[in-house]
C-alpha atoms as a PDB file:
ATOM      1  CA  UNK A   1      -0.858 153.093 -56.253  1.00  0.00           C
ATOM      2  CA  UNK A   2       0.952 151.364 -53.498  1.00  0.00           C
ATOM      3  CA  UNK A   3      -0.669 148.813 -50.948  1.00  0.00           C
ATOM      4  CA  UNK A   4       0.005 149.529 -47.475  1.00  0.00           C
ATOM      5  CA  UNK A   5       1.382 146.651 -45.778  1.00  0.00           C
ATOM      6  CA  UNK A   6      -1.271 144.554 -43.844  1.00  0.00           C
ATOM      7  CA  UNK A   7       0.374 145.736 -40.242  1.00  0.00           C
ATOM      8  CA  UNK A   8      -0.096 149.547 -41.324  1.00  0.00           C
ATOM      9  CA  UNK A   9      -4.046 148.828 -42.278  1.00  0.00           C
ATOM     10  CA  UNK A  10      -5.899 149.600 -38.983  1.00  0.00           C
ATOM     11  CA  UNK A  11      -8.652 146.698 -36.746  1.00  0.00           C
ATOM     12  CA  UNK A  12     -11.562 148.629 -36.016  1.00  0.00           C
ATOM     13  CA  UNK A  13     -14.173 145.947 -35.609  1.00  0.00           C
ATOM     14  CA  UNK A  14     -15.082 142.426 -34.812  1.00  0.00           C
ATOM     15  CA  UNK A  15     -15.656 141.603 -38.881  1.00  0.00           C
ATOM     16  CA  UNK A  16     -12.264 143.355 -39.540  1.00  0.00           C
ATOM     17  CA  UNK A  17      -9.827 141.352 -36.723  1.00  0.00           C
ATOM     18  CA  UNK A  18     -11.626 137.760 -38.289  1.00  0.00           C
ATOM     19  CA  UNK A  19     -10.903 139.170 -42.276  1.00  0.00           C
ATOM     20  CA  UNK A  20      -7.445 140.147 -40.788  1.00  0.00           C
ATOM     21  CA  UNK A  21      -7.071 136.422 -39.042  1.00  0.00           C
ATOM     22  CA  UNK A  22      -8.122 135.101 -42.214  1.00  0.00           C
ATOM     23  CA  UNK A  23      -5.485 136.713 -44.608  1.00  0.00           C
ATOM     24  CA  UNK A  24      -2.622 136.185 -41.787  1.00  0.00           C
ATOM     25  CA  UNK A  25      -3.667 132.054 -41.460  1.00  0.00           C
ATOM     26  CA  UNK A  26      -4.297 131.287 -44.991  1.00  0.00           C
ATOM     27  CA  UNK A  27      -5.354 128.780 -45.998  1.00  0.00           C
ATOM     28  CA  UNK A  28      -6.788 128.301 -42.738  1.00  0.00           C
ATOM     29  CA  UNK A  29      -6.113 124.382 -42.249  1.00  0.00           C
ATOM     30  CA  UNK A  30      -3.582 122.674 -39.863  1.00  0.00           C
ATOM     31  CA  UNK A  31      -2.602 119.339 -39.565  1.00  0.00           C
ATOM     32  CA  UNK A  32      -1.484 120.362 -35.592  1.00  0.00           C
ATOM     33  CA  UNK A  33      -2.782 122.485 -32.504  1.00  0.00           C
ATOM     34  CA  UNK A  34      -1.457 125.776 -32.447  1.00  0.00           C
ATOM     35  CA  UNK A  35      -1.925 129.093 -30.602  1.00  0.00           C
ATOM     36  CA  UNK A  36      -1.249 131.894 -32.430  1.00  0.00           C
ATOM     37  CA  UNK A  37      -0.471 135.498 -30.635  1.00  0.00           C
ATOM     38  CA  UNK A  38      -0.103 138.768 -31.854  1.00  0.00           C
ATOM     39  CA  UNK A  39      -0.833 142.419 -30.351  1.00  0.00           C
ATOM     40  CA  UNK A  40      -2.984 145.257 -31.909  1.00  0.00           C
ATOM     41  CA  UNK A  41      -2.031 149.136 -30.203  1.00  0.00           C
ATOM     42  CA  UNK A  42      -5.064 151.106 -29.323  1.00  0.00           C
ATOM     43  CA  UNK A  43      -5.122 152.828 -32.933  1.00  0.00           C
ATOM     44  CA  UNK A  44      -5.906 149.357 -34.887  1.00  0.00           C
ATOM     45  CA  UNK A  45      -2.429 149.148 -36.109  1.00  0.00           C
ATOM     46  CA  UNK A  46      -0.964 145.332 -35.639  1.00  0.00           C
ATOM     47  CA  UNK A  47       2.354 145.591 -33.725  1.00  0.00           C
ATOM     48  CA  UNK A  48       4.728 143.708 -36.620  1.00  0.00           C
ATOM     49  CA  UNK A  49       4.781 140.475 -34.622  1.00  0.00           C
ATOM     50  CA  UNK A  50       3.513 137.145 -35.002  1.00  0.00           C
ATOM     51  CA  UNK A  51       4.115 134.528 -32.423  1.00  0.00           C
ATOM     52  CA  UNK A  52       3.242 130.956 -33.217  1.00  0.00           C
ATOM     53  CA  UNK A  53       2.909 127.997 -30.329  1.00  0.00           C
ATOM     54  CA  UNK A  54       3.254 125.070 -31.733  1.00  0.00           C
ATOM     55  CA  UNK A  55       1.850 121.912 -30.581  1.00  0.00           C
ATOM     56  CA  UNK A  56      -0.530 122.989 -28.040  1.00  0.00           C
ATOM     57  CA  UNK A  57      -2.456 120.136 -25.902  1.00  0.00           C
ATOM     58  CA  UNK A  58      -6.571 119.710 -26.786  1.00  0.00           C
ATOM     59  CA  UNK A  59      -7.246 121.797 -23.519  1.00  0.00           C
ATOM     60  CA  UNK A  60      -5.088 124.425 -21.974  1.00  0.00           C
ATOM     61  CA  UNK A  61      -2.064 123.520 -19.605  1.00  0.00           C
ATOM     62  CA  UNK A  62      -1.686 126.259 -16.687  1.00  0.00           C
ATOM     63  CA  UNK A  63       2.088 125.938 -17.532  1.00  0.00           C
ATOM     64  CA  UNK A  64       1.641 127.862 -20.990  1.00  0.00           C
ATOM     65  CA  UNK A  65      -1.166 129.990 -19.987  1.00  0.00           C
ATOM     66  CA  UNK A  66       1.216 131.645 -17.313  1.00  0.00           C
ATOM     67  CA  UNK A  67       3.869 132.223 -20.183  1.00  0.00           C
ATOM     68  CA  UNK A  68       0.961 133.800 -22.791  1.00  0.00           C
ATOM     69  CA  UNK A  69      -0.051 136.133 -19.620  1.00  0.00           C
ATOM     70  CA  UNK A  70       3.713 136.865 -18.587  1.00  0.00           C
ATOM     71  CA  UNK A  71       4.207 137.212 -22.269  1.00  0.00           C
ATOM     72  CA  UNK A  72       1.084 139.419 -23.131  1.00  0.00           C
ATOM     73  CA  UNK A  73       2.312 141.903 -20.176  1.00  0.00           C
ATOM     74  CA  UNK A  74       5.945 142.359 -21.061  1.00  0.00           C
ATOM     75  CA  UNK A  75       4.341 143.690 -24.696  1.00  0.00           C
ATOM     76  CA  UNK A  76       1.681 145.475 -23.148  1.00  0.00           C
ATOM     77  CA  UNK A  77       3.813 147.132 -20.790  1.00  0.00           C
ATOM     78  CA  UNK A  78       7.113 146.849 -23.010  1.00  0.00           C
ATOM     79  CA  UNK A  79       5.698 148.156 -26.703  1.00  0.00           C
ATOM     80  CA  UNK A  80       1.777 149.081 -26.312  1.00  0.00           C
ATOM     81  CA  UNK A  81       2.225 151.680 -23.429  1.00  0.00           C
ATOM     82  CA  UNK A  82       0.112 150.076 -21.216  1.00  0.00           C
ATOM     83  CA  UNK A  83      -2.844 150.159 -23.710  1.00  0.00           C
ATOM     84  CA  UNK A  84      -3.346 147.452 -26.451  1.00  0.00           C
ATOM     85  CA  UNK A  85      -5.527 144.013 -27.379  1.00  0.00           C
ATOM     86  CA  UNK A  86      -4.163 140.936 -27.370  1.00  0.00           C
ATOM     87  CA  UNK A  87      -5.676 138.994 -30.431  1.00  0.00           C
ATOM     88  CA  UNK A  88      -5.240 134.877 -30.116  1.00  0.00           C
ATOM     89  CA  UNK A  89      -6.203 131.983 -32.372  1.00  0.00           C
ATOM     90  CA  UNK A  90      -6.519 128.736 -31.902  1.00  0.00           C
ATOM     91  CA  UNK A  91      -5.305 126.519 -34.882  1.00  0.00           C
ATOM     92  CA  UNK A  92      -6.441 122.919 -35.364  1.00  0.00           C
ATOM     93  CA  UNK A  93      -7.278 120.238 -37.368  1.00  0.00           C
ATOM     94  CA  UNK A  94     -10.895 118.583 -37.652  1.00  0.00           C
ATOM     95  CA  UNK A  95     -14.393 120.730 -38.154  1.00  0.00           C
ATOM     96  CA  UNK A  96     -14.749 124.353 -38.027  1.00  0.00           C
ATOM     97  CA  UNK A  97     -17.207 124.675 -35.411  1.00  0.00           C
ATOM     98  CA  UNK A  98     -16.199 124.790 -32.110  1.00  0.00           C
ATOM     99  CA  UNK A  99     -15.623 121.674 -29.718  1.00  0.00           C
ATOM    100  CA  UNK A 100     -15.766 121.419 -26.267  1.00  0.00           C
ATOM    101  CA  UNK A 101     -12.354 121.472 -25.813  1.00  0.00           C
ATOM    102  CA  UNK A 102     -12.250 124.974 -27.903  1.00  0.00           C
ATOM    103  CA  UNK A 103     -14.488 125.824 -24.518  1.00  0.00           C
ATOM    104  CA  UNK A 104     -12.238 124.635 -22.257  1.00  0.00           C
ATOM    105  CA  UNK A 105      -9.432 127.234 -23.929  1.00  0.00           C
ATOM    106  CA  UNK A 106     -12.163 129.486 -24.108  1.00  0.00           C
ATOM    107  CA  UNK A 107     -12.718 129.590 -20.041  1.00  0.00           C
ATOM    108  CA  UNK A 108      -9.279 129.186 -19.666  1.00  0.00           C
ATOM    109  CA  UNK A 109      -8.411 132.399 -21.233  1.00  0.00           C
ATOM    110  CA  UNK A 110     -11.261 133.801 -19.867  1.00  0.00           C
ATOM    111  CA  UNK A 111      -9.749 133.402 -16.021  1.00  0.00           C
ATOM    112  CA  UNK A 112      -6.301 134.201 -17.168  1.00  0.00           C
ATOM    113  CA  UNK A 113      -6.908 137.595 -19.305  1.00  0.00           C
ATOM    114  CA  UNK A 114     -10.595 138.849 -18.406  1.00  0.00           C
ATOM    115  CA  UNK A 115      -8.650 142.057 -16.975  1.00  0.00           C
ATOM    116  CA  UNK A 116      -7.938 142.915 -20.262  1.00  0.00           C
ATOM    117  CA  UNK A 117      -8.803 143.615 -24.207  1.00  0.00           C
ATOM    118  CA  UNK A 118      -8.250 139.995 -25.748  1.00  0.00           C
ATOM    119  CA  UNK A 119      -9.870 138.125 -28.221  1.00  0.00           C
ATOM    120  CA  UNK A 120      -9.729 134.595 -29.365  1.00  0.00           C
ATOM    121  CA  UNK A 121     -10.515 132.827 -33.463  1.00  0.00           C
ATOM    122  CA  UNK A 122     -10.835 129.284 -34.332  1.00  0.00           C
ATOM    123  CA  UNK A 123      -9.095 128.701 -37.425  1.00  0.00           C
ATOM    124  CA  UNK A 124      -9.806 125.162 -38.201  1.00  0.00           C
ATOM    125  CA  UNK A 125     -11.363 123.370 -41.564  1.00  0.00           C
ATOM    126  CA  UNK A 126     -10.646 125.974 -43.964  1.00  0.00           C
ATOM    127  CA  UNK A 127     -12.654 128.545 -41.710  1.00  0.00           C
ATOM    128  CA  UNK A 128     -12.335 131.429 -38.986  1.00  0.00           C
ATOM    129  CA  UNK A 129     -14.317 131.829 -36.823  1.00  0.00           C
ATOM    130  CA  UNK A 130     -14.847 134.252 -33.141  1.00  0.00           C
ATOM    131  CA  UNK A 131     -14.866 131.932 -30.029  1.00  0.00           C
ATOM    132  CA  UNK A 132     -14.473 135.670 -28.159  1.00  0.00           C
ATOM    133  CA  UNK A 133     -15.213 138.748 -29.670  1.00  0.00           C
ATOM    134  CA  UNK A 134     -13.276 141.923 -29.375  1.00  0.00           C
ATOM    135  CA  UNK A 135     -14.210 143.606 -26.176  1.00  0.00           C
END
């Protein structure tokens, strides 16, 4: 029997997008801040792309947020038809449970994307973890 490739196997649920987090960040620790991107089309399926930002500051910069929104559209619009969840998380070192600053991103995002399907994970200590469930 073949194994489909991880893109191919559809999201249909909160449980499923932090399981499919968990295989795509593993192991799950960081010795920076990251923000990892990638899309999911209105099927479940995972678009095939990844996008890593590396060194991210402890709360958001207005600067990058502009880029992941100008960034999120042009897929949207470019590959998704319109139609599609953007699915973030939010690498870092330290504990697993969220932090204030975690929060701050959390807001953040919040005023940037809350016109749309997004999601954000901690990924941090070994763990992941929903800061903002799937819509």
């Amino acid at each position: 029997m073949t194994t489909p490739a991880l893109a191919e196997v559809p999201v249909r649920s909160a449980a499923e997008l932090t399981s499919r987090w968990s295989a795509l960040l593993d192991p799950p620790e960081f010795a920076a801040r990251s923000l990892v991107l990638t899309w999911f089309a209105s099927d479940g399926r995972q678009e095939p792309m990844v996008i890593p930002v590396e060194d991210v500051p402890r709360v958001p910069d207005v600067a990058l947020l502009v880029d992941v929104r100008q960034l999120h559209e042009s897929v949207l619009t470019g590959q998704l038809g319109g139609r599609g969840h953007l699915a973030l998380a939010l690498c870092r070192p330290g504990s697993g449970s969220p932090t204030p600053d975690d929060e701050a991103w959390v807001e953040a995002l919040r005023e940037l994307l809350d016109d749309g399907a997004w999601s954000l994970h901690l990924a941090a200590a070994g763990s992941v973890v929903p800061l903002v469930d799937v819509p």
